[in-house]
N, C-alpha and C. Protein backbone atom coordinates (compact mmCIF):
# COMPACT_ATOMS: atom_id res chain seq x y z
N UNK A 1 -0.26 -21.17 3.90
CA UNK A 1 -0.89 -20.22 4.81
C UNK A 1 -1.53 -19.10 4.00
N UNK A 2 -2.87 -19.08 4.40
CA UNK A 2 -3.41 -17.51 3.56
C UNK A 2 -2.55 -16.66 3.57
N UNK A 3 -2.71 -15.52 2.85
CA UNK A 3 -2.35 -14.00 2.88
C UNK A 3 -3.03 -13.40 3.91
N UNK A 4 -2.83 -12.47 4.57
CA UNK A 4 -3.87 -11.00 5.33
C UNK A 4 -4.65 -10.51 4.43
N UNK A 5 -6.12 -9.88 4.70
CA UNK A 5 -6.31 -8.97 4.03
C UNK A 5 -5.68 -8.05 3.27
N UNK A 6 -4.70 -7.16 4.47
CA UNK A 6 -3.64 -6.24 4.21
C UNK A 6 -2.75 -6.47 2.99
N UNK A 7 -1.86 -7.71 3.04
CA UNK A 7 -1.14 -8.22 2.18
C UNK A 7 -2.23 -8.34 0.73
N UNK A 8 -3.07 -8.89 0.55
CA UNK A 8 -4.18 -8.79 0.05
C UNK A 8 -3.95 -7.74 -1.27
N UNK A 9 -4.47 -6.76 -0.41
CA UNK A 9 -4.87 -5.49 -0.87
C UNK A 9 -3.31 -4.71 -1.92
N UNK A 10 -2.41 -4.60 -0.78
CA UNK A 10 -0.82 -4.45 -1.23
C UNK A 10 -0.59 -4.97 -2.01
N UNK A 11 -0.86 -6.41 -2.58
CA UNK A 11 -0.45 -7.27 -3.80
C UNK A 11 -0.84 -6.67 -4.93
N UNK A 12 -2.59 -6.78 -4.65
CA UNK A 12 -3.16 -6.25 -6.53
C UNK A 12 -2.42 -4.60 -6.71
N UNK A 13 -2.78 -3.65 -5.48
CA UNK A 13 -2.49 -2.11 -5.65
C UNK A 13 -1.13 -2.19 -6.27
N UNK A 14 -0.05 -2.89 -5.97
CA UNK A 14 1.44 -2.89 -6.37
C UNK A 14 1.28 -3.82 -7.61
N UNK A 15 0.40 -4.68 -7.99
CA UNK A 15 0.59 -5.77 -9.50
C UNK A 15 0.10 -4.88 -10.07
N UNK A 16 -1.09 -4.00 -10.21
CA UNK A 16 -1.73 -2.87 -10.89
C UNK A 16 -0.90 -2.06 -11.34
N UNK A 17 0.00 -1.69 -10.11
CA UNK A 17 1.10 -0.61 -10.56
C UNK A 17 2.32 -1.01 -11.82
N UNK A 18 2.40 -2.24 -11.08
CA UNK A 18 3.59 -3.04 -12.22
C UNK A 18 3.16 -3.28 -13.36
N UNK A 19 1.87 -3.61 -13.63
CA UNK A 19 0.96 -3.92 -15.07
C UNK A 19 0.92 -2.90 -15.98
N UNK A 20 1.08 -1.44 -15.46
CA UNK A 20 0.63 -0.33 -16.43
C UNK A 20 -1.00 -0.04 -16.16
N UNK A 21 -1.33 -0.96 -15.19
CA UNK A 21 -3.11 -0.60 -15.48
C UNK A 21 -3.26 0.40 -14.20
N UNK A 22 -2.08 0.44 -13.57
CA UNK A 22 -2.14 2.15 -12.37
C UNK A 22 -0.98 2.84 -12.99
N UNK A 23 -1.13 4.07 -13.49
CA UNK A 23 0.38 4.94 -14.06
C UNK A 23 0.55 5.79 -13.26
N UNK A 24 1.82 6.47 -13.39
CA UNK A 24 2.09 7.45 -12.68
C UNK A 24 1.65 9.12 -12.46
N UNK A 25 0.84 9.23 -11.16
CA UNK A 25 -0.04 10.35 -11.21
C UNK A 25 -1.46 9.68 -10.93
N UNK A 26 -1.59 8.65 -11.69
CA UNK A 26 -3.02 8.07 -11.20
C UNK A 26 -3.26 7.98 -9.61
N UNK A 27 -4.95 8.80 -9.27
CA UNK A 27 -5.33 8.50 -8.05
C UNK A 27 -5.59 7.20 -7.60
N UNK A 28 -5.88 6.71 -6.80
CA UNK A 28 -5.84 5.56 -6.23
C UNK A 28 -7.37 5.85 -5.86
N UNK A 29 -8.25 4.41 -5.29
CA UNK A 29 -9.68 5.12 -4.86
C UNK A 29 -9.86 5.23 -3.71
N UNK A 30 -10.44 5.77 -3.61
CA UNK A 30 -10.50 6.48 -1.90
C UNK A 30 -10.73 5.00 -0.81
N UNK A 31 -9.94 5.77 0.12
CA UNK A 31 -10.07 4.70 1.70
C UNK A 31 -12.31 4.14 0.98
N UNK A 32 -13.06 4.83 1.61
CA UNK A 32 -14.22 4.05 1.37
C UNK A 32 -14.25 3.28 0.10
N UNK A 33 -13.83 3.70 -1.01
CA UNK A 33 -14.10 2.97 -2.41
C UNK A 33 -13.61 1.66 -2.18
N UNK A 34 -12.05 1.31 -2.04
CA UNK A 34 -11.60 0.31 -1.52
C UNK A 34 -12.17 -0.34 -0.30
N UNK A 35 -12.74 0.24 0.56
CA UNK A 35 -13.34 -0.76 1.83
C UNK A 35 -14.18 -1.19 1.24
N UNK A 36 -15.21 -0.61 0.32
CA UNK A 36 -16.25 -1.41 -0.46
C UNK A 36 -15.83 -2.52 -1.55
N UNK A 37 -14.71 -2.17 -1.93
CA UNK A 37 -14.69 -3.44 -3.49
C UNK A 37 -13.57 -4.46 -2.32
N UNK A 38 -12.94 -3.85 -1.82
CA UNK A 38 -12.73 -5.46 -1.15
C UNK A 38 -12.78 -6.00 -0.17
N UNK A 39 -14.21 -5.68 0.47
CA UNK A 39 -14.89 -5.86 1.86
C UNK A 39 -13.88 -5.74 3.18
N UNK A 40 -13.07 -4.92 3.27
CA UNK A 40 -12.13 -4.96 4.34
C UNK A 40 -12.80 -3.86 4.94
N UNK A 41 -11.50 -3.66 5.96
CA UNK A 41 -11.84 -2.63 6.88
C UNK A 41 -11.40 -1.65 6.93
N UNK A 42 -11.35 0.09 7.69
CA UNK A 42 -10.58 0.69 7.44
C UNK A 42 -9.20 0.72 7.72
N UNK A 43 -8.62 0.26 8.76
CA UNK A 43 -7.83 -0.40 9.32
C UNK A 43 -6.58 -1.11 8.50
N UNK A 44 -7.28 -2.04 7.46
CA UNK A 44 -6.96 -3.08 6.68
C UNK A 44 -6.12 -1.98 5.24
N UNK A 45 -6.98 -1.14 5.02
CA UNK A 45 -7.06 -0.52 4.01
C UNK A 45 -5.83 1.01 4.48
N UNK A 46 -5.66 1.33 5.48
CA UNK A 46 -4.74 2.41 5.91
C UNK A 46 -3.47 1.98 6.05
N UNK A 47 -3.12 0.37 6.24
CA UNK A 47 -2.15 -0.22 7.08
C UNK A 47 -1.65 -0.69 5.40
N UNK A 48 -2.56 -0.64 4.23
CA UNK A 48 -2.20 -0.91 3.11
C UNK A 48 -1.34 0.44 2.75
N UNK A 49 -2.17 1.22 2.18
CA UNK A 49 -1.62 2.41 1.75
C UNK A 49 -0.52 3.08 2.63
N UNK A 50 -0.51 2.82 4.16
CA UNK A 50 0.75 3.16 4.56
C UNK A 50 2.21 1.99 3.88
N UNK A 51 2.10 1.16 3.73
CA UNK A 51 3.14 0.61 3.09
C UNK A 51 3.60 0.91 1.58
N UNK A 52 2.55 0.68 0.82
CA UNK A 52 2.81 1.04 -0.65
C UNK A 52 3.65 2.59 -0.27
N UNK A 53 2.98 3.32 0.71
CA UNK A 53 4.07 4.84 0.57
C UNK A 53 5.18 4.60 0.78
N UNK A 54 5.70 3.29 2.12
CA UNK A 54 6.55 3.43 2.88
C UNK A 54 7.96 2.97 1.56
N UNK A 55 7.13 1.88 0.59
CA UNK A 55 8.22 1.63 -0.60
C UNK A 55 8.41 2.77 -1.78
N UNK A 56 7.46 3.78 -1.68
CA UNK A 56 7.70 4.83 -2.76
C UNK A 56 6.78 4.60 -3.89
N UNK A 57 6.00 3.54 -3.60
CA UNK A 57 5.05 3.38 -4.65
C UNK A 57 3.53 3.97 -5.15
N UNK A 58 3.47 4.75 -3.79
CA UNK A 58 2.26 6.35 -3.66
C UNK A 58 2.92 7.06 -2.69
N UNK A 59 2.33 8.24 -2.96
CA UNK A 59 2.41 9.69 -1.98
C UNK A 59 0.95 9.86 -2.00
N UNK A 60 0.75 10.53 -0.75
CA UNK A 60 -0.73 11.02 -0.66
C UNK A 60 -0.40 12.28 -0.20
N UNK A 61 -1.40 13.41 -1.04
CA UNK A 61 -1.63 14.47 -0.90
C UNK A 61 -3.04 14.91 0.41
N UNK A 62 -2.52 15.32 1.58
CA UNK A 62 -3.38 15.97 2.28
C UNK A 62 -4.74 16.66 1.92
N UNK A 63 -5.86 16.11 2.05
CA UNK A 63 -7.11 15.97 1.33
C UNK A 63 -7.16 16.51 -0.32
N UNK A 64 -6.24 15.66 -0.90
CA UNK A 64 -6.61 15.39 -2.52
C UNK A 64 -6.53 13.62 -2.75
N UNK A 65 -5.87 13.16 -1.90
CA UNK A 65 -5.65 11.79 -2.00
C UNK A 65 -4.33 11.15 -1.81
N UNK A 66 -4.47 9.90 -2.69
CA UNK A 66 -3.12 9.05 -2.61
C UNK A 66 -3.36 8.32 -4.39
N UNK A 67 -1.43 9.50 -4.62
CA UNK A 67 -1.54 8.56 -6.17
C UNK A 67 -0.20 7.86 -6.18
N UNK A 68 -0.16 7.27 -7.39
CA UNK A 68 0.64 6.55 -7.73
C UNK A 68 2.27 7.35 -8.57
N UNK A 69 3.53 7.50 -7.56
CA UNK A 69 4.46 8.22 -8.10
C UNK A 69 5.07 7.41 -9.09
N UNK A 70 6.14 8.40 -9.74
CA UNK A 70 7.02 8.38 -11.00
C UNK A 70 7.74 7.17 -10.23
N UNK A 71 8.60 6.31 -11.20
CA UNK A 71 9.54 5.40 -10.98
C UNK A 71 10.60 5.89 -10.78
């Protein structure tokens, strides 16, 4: 069975994180940046980043963004 978009998106953002190639403190790219590189939606892309928070794997700062926290 495919993946979701959603799931999708959650996979690389969290393998990125695990790789060292997202560190801690690094911003993440904005809701539009991501709707553009991986043709989703906004929807797709909010329902992402709400999970990665929900495991502790970003915090988003109220219009500065969403980065990637300490382990």
């Amino acid at each position: 069975m495919p993946k979701s978009k959603t799931q999708t998106l959650i996979d690389d953002i969290s393998g990125q994180i695990a790789a060292g190639r997202l560190k801690p403190g690094d911003r993440l790219p904005s809701t539009a940046e991501l709707r553009q590189q991986y043709g989703v939606s906004i929807t797709v892309v909010r329902n992402a980043i709400q999970w990665l928070k929900a495991v502790g794997l970003v915090e988003g700062l109220a219009g500065v963004g969403v980065f990637v926290t300490e382990k």
